[in-house]
Structure formats: C-alpha cells, structure tokens
N, C-alpha and C. Protein backbone atom coordinates (compact mmCIF):
# COMPACT_ATOMS: atom_id res chain seq x y z
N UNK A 1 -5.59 44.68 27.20
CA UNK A 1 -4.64 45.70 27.55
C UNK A 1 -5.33 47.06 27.59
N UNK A 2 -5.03 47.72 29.04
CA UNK A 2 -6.03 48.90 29.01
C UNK A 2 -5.26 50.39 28.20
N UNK A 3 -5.35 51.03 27.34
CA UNK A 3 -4.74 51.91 26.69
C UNK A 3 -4.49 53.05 28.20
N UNK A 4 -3.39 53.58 28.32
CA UNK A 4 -2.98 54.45 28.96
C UNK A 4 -3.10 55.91 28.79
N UNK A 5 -3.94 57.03 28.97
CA UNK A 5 -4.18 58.49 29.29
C UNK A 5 -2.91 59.29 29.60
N UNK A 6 -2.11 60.22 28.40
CA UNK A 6 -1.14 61.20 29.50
C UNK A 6 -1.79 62.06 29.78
N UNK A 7 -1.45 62.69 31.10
CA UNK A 7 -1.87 64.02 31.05
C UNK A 7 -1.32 65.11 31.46
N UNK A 8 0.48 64.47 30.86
CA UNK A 8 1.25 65.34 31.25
C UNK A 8 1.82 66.47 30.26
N UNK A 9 0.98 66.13 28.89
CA UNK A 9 1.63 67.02 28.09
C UNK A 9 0.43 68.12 28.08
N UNK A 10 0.92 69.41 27.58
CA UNK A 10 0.67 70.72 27.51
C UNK A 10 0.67 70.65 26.40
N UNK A 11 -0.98 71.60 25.71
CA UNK A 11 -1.40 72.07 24.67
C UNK A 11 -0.34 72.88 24.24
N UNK A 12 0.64 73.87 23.31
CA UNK A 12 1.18 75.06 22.80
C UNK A 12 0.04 75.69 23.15
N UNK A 13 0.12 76.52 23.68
CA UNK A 13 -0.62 77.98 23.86
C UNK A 13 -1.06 78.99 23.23
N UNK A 14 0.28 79.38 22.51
CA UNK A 14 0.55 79.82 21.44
C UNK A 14 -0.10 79.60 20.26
N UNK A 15 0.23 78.62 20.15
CA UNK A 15 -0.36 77.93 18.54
C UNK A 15 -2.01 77.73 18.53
N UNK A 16 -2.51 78.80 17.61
CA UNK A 16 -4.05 78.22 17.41
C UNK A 16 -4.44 77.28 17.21
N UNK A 17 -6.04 76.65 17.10
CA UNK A 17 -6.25 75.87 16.53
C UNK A 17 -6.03 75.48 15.44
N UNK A 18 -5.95 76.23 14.68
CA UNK A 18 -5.70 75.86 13.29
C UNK A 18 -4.77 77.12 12.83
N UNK A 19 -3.48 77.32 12.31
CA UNK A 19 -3.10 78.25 11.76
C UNK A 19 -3.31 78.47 10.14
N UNK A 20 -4.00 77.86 9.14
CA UNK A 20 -4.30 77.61 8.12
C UNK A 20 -4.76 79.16 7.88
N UNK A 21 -5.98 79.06 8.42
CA UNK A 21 -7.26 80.21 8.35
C UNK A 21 -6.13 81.87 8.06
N UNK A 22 -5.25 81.75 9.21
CA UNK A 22 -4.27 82.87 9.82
C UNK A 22 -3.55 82.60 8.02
N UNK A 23 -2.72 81.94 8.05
CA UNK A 23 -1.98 82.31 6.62
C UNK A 23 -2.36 82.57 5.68
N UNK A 24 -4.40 81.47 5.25
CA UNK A 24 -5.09 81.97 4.33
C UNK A 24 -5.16 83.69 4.25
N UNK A 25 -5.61 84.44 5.40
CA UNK A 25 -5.93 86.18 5.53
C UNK A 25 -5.11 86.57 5.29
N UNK A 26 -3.74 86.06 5.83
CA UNK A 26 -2.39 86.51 5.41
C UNK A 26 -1.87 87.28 3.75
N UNK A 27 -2.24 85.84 3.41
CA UNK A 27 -1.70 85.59 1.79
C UNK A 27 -2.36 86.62 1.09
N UNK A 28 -4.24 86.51 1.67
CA UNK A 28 -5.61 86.92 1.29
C UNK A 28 -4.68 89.07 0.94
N UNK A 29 -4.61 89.00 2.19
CA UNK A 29 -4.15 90.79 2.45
C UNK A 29 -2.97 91.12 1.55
N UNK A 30 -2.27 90.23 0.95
CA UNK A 30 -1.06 90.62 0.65
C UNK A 30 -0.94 90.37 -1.12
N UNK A 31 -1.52 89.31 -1.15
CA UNK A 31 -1.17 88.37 -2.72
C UNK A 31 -2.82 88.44 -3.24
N UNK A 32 -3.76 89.77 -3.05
CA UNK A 32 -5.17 89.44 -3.51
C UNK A 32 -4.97 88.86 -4.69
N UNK A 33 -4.67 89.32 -5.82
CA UNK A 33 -4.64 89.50 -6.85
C UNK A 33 -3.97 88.41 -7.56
N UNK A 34 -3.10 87.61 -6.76
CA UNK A 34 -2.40 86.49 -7.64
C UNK A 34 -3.56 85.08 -6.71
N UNK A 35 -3.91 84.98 -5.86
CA UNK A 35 -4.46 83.56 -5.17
C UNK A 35 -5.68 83.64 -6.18
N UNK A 36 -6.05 82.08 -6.50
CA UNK A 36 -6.56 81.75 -7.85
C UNK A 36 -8.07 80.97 -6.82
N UNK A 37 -7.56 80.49 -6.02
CA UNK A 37 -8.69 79.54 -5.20
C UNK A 37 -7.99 78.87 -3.97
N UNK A 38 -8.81 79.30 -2.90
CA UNK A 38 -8.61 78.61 -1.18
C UNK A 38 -9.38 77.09 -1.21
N UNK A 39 -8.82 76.23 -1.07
CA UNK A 39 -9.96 74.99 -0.63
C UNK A 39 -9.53 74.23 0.52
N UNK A 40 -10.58 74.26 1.80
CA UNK A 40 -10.36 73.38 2.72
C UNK A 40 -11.12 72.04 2.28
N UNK A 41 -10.37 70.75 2.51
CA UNK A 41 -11.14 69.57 2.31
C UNK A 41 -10.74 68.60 3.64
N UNK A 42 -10.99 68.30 4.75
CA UNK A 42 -10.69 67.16 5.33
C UNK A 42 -9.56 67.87 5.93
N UNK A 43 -10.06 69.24 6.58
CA UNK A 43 -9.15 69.83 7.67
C UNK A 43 -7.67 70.13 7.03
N UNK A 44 -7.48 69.99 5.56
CA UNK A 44 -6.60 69.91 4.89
C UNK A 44 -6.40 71.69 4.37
N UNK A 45 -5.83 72.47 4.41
CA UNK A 45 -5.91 73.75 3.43
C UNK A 45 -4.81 73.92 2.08
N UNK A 46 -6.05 74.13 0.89
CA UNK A 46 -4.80 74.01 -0.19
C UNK A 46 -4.95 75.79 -1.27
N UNK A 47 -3.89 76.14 -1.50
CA UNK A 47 -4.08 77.40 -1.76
C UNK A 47 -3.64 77.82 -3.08
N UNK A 48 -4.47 77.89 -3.95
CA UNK A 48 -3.88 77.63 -5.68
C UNK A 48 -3.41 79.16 -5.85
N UNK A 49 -2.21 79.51 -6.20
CA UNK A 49 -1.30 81.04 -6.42
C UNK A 49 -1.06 81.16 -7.86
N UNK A 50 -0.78 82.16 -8.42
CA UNK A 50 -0.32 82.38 -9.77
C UNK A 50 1.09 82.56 -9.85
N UNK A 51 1.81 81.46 -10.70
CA UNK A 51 2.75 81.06 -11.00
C UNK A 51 4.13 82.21 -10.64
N UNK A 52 3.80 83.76 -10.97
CA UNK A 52 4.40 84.58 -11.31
C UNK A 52 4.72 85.37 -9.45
N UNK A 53 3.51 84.81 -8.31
CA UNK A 53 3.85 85.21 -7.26
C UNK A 53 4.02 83.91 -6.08
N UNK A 54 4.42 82.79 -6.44
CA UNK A 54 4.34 81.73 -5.81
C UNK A 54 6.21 81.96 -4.63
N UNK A 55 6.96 82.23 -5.73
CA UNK A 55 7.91 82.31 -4.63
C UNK A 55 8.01 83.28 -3.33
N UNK A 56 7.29 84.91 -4.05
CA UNK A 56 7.17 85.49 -3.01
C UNK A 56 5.92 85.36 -1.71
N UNK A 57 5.32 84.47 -2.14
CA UNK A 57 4.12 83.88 -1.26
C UNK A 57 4.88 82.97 -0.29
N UNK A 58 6.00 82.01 -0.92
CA UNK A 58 6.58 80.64 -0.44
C UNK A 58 7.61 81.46 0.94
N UNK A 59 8.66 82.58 0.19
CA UNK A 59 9.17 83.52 1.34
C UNK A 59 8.03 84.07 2.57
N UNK A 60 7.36 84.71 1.82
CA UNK A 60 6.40 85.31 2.93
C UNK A 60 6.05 84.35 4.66
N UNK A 61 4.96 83.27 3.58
CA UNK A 61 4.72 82.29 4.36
C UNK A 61 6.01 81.67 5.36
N UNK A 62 7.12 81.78 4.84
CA UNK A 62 8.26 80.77 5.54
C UNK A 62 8.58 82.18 6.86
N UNK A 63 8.65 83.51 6.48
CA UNK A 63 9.46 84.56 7.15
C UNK A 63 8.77 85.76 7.82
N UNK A 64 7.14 84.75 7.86
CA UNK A 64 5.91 85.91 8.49
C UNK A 64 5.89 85.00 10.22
N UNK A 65 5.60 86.11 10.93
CA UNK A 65 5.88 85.40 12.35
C UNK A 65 4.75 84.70 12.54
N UNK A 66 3.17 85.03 12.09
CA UNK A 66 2.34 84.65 12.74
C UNK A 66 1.79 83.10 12.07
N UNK A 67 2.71 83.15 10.28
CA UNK A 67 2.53 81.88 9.50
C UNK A 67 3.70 80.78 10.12
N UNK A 68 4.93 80.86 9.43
CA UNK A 68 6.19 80.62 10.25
C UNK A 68 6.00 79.12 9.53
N UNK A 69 5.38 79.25 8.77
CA UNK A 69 6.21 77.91 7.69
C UNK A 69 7.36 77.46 7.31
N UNK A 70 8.37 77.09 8.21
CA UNK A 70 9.26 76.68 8.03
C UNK A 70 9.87 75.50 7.45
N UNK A 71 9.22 74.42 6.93
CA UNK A 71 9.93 73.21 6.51
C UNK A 71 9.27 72.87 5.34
N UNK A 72 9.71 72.76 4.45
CA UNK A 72 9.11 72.32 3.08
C UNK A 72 9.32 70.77 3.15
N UNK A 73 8.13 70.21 3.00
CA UNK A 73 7.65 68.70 3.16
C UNK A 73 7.68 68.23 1.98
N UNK A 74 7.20 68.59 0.95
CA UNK A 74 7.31 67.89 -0.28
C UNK A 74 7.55 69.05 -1.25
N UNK A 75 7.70 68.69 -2.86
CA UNK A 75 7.45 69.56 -3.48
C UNK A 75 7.67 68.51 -4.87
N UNK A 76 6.29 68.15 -5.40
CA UNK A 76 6.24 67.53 -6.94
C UNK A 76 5.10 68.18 -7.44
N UNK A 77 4.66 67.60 -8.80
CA UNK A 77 3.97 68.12 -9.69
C UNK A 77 2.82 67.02 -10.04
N UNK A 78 2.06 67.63 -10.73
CA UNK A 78 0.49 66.70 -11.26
C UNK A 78 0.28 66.95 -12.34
N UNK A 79 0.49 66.02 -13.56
CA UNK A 79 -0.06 66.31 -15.20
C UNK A 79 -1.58 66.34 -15.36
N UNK A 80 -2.02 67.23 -15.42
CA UNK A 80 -3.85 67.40 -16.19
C UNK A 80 -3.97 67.04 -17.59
N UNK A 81 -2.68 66.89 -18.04
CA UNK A 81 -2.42 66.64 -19.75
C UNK A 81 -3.47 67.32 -20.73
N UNK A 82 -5.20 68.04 -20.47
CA UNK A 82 -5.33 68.06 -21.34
C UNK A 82 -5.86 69.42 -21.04
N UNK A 83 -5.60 69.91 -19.51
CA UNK A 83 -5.60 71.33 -19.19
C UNK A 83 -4.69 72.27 -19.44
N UNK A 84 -4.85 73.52 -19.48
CA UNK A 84 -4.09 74.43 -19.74
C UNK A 84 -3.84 75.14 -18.38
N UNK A 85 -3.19 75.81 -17.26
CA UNK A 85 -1.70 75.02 -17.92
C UNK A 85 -1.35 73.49 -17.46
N UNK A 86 -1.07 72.89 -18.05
CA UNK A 86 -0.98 71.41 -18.13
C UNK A 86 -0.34 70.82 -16.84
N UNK A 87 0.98 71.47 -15.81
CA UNK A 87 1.47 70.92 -14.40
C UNK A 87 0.51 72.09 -13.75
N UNK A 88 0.88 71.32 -12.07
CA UNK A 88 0.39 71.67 -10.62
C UNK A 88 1.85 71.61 -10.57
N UNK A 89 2.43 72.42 -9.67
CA UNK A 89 3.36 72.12 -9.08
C UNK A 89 3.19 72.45 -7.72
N UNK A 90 3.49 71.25 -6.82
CA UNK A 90 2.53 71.28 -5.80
C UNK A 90 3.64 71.66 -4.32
N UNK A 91 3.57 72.59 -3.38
CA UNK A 91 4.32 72.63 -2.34
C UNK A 91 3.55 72.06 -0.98
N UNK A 92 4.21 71.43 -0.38
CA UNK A 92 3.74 70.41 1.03
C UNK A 92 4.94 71.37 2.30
N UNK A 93 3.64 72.52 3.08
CA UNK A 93 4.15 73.46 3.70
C UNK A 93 3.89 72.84 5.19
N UNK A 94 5.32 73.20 6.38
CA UNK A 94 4.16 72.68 7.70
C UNK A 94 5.21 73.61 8.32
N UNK A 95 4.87 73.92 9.81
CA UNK A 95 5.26 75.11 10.68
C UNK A 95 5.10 74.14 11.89
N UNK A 96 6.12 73.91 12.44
CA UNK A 96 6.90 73.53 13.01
C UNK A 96 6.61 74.55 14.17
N UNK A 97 6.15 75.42 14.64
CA UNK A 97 5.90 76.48 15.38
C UNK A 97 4.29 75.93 15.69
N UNK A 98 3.65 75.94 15.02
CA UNK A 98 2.11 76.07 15.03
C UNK A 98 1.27 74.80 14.87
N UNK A 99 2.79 73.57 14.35
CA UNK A 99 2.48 72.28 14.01
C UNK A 99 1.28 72.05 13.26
N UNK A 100 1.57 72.76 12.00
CA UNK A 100 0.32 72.76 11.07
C UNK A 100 0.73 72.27 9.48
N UNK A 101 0.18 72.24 8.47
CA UNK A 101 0.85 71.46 7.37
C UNK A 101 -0.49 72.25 6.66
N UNK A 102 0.17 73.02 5.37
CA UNK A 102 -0.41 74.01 4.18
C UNK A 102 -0.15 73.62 3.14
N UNK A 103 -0.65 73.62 2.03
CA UNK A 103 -0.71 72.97 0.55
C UNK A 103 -0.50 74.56 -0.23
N UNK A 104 0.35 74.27 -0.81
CA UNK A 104 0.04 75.64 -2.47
C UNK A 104 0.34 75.27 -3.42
N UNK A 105 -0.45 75.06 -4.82
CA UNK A 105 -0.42 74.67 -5.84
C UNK A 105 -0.05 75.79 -7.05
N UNK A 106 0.64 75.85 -7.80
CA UNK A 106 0.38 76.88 -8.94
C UNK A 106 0.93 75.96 -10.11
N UNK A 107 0.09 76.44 -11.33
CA UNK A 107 -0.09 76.20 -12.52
C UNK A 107 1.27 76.61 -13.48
N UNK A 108 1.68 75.45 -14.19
CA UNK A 108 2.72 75.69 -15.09
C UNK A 108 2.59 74.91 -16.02
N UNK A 109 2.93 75.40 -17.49
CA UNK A 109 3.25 74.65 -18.37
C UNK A 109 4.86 73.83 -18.99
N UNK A 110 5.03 73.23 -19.92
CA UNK A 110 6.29 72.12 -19.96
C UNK A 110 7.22 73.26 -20.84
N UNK A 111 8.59 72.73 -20.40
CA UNK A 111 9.60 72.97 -20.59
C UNK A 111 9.71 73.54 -21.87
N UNK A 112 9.23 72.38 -22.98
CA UNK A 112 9.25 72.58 -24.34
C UNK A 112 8.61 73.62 -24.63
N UNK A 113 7.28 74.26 -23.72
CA UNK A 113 6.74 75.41 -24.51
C UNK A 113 7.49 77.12 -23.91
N UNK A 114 8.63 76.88 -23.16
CA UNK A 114 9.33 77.78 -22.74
C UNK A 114 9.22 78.56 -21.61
N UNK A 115 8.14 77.70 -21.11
CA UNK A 115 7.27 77.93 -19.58
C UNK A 115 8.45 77.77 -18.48
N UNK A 116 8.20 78.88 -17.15
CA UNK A 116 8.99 78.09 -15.99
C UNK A 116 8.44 78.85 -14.86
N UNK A 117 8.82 77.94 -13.76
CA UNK A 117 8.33 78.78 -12.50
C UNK A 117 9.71 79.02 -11.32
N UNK A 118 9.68 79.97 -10.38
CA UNK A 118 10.85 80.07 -9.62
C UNK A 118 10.83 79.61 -8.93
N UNK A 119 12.31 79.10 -8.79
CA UNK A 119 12.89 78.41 -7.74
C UNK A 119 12.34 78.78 -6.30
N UNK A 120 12.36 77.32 -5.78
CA UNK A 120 12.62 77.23 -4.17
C UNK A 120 14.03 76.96 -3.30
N UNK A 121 14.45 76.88 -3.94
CA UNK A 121 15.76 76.13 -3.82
C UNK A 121 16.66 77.15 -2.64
N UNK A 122 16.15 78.38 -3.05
CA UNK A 122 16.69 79.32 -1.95
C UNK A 122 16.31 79.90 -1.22
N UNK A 123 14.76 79.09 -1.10
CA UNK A 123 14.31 79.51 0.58
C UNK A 123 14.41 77.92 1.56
N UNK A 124 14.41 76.96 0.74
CA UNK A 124 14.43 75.70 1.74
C UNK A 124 15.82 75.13 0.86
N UNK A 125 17.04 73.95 1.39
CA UNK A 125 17.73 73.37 0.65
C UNK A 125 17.01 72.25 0.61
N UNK A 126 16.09 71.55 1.06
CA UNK A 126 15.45 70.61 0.45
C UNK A 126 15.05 70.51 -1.03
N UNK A 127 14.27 72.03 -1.34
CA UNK A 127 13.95 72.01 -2.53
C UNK A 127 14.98 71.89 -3.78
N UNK A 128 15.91 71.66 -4.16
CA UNK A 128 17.21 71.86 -4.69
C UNK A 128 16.80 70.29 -5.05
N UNK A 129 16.48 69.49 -4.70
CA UNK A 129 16.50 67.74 -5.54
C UNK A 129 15.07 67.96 -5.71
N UNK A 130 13.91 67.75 -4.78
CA UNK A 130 12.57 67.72 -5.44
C UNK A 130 12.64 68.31 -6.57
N UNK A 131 13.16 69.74 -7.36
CA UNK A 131 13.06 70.23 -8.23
C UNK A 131 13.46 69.66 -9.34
N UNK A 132 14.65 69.40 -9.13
CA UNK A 132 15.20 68.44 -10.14
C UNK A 132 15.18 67.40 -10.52
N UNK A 133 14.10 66.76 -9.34
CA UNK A 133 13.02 65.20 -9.65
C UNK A 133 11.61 65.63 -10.50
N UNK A 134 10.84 67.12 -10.26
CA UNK A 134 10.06 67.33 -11.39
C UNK A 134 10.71 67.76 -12.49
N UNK A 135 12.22 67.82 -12.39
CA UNK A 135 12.68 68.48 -13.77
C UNK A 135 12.65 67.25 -15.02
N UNK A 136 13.37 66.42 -13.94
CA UNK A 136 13.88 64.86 -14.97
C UNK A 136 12.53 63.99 -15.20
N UNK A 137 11.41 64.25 -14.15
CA UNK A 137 10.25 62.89 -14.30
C UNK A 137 9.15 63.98 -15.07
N UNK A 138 8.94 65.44 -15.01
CA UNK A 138 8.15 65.82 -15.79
C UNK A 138 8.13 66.72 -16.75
N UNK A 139 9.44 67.29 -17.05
CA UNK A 139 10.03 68.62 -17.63
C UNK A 139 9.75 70.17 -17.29
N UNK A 140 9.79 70.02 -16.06
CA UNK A 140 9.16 71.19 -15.77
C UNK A 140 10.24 72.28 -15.35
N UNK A 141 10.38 73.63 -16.11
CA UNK A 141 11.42 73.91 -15.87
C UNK A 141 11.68 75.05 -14.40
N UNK A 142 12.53 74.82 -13.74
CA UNK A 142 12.27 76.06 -12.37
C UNK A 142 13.74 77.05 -12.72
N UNK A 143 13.15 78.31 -12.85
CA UNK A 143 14.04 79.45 -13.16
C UNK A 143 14.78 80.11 -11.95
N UNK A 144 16.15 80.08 -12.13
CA UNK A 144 17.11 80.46 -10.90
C UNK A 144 17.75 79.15 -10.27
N UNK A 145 16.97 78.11 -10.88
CA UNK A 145 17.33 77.01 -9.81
C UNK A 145 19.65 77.08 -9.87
N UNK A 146 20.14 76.54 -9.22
CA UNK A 146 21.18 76.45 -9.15
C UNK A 146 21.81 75.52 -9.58
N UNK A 147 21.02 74.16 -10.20
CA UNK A 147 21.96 73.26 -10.47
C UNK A 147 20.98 72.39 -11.18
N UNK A 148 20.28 72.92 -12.28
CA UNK A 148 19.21 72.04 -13.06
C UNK A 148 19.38 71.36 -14.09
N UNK A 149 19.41 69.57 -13.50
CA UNK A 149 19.91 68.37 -14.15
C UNK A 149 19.42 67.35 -13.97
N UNK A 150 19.29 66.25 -14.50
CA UNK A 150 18.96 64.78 -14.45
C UNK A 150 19.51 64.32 -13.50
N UNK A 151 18.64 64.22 -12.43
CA UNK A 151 18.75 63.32 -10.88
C UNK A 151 18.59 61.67 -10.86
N UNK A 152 17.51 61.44 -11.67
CA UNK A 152 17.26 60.09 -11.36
C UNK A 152 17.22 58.84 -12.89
N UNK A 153 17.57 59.80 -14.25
CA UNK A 153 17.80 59.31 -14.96
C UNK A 153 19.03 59.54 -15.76
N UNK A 154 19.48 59.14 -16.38
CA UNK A 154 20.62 59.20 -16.92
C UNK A 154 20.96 60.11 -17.87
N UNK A 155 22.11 61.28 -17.82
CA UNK A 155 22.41 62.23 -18.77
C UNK A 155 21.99 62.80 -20.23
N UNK A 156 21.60 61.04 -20.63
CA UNK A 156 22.05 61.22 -22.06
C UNK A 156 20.44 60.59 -22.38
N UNK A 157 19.53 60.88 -21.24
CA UNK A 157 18.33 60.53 -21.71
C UNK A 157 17.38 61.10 -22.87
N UNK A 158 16.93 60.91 -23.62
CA UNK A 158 16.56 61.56 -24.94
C UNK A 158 14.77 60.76 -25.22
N UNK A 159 14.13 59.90 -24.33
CA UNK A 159 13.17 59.66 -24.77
C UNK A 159 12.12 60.16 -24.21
N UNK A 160 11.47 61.43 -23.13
CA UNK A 160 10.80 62.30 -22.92
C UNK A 160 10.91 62.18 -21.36
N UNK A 161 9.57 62.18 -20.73
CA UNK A 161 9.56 62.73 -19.34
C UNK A 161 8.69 61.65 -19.02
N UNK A 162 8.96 60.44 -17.88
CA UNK A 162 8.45 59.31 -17.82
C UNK A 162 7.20 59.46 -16.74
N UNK A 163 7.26 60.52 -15.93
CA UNK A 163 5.74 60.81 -15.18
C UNK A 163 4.33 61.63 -15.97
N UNK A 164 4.94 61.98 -16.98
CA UNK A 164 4.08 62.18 -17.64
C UNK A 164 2.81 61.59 -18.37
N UNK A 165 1.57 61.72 -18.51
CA UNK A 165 0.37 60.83 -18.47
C UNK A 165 0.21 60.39 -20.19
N UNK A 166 1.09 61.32 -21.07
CA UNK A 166 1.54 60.50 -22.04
C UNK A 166 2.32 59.96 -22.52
N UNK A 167 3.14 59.04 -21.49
CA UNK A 167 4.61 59.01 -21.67
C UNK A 167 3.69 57.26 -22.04
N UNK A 168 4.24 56.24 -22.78
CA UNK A 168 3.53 55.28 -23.30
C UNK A 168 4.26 54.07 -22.00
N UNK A 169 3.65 53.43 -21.74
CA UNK A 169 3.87 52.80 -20.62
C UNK A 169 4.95 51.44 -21.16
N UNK A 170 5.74 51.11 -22.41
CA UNK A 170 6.42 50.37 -22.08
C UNK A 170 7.81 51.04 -23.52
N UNK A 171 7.89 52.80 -22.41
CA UNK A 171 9.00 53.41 -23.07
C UNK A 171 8.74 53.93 -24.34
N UNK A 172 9.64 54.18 -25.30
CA UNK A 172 9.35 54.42 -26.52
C UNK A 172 10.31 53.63 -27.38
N UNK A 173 11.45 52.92 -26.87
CA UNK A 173 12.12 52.17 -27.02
C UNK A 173 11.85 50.38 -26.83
N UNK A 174 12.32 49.50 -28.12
CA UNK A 174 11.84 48.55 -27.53
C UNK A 174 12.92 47.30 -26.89
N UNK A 175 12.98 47.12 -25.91
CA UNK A 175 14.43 46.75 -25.57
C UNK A 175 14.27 45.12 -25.31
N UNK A 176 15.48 44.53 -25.25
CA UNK A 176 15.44 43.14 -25.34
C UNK A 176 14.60 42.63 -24.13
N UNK A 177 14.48 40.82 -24.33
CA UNK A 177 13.66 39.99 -23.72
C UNK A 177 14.74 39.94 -22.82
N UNK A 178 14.46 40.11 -21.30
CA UNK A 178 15.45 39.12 -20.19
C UNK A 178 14.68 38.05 -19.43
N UNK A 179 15.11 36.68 -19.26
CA UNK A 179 15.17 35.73 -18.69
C UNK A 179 15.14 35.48 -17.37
C-alpha cells in the first residue's frame, strides 16, 4: 500500500516554528526574578517558576498575544520526598494558536507544613478537578481554589495521601481476605 502525500494543507503562517523560545523571552522580560531554570529536552520546553509568581506567569502566558496559551492540558504533581520543597506541581500548557505545548513546574511543600500555591482554577475551568485530584492523591494545598475537597476518595478518609512515595503500598490499614 503506497502511503499518500497531501499537499493541500497550509503551513499557519503566523505561527513560528517554535513558539516556546517566544514565551521563554517573554516570561525571561517579565518574571526575571521568580524563573528558577529553562530546560529544553526533546523539543520539549519546561520552565521551573517560583511558587509565589506561578499564577501570574499562568495569566500572562494564557492573555499575552504573542504566547496565547490557551488550554491547560494537564495539571498534577511529582513527590521528590526527600527534596525540599518536596511537590512539583506541574502545568501541561499548549496554544492552540501557535499549536505548541509548554511545561511549568513550581516547587511546593505538603499541606501539613502549611504550604500552598494559587489557584488555577480561575484562569482555566479545567483546573478546578486536577486540583482537587493533587489535593486528595497528594495533599497539596491550592489557595483561592473554590471548592477544595476529596474528588476521588472518600470524605471521611483519614489514612494520608496515597500518591505519595511514602504512602506504604498495602495502605495503612489491614483489611480482610476476599475470595
């Protein structure tokens, strides 16, 4: 079977090669002082921010014409357990304009030590459950959020945060044999 050639579609014009570089200078001109580390790996760009300017980076990026990050793709977290601060909380950015996909990571610590980072919840409504899936699987707390609760486990859960890298792998509870 001979694979078929279009050659009816049109490059965007518009859209650079890469808009990464463009939001990196962006962020670079605006947020010197909070971006912690740029890393391209595998055409991939990931952009580590300080906790304290991540939302106004997350607005920026979403409401700058030439970034235009509009759709928040993911948004979970990564335990280092023995780093300080102990979560990533990780945003999965893509522009829909420029058809490009941006990474920003910033550093937070757990709930228990009174740590939190701000909400997304009110620049994308996507973010409004991801949040509250790192709330319930890792304790991570997001400040402003609008409705911060146990999504995927049950209310009255009391035995810690089960994505966590010391959470003991068969519970902390020991529950009956089933058949």
């Amino acid at each position: 079977m001979a694979e078929e050639t279009r050659t009816d579609m049109q490059p965007d014009e518009s859209a650079p090669a890469s808009a990464a570089p463009i939001a990196v200078a962006a962020l670079r001109a605006r947020y010197a002082d909070a971006i912690e580390e740029v890393v391209e790996f595998r055409d991939e760009c990931t952009i580590r921010i300080h906790k304290d300017a991540v939302h106004d980076a997350l607005h920026f990026l979403r409401d700058e014409p030439t970034c235009a990050y509009d759709m928040l793709i993911d948004l979970t977290a990564v335990d280092w357990r023995v780093r300080s601060p102990r979560f990533d909380v990780v945003y999965q950015l893509y522009s829909t304009h420029y058809r490009n996909r941006l990474r920003l990571k910033s550093g937070v610590n757990a709930l228990e030590r009174g740590d939190s980072i701000a909400t997304a919840a009110d620049l994308w409504a996507a973010a409004n459950w991801l949040e509250r899936e790192c709330f319930d699987m890792f304790g991570i707390n997001f400040a402003g959020h609008p409705d911060l609760r146990r999504i995927l486990l049950p209310e009255d859960w009391n035995e810690g945060y089960p994505l966590r890298k010391d959470y003991p792998l068969r519970g902390y509870k020991q529950w009956g044999q089933y058949h």
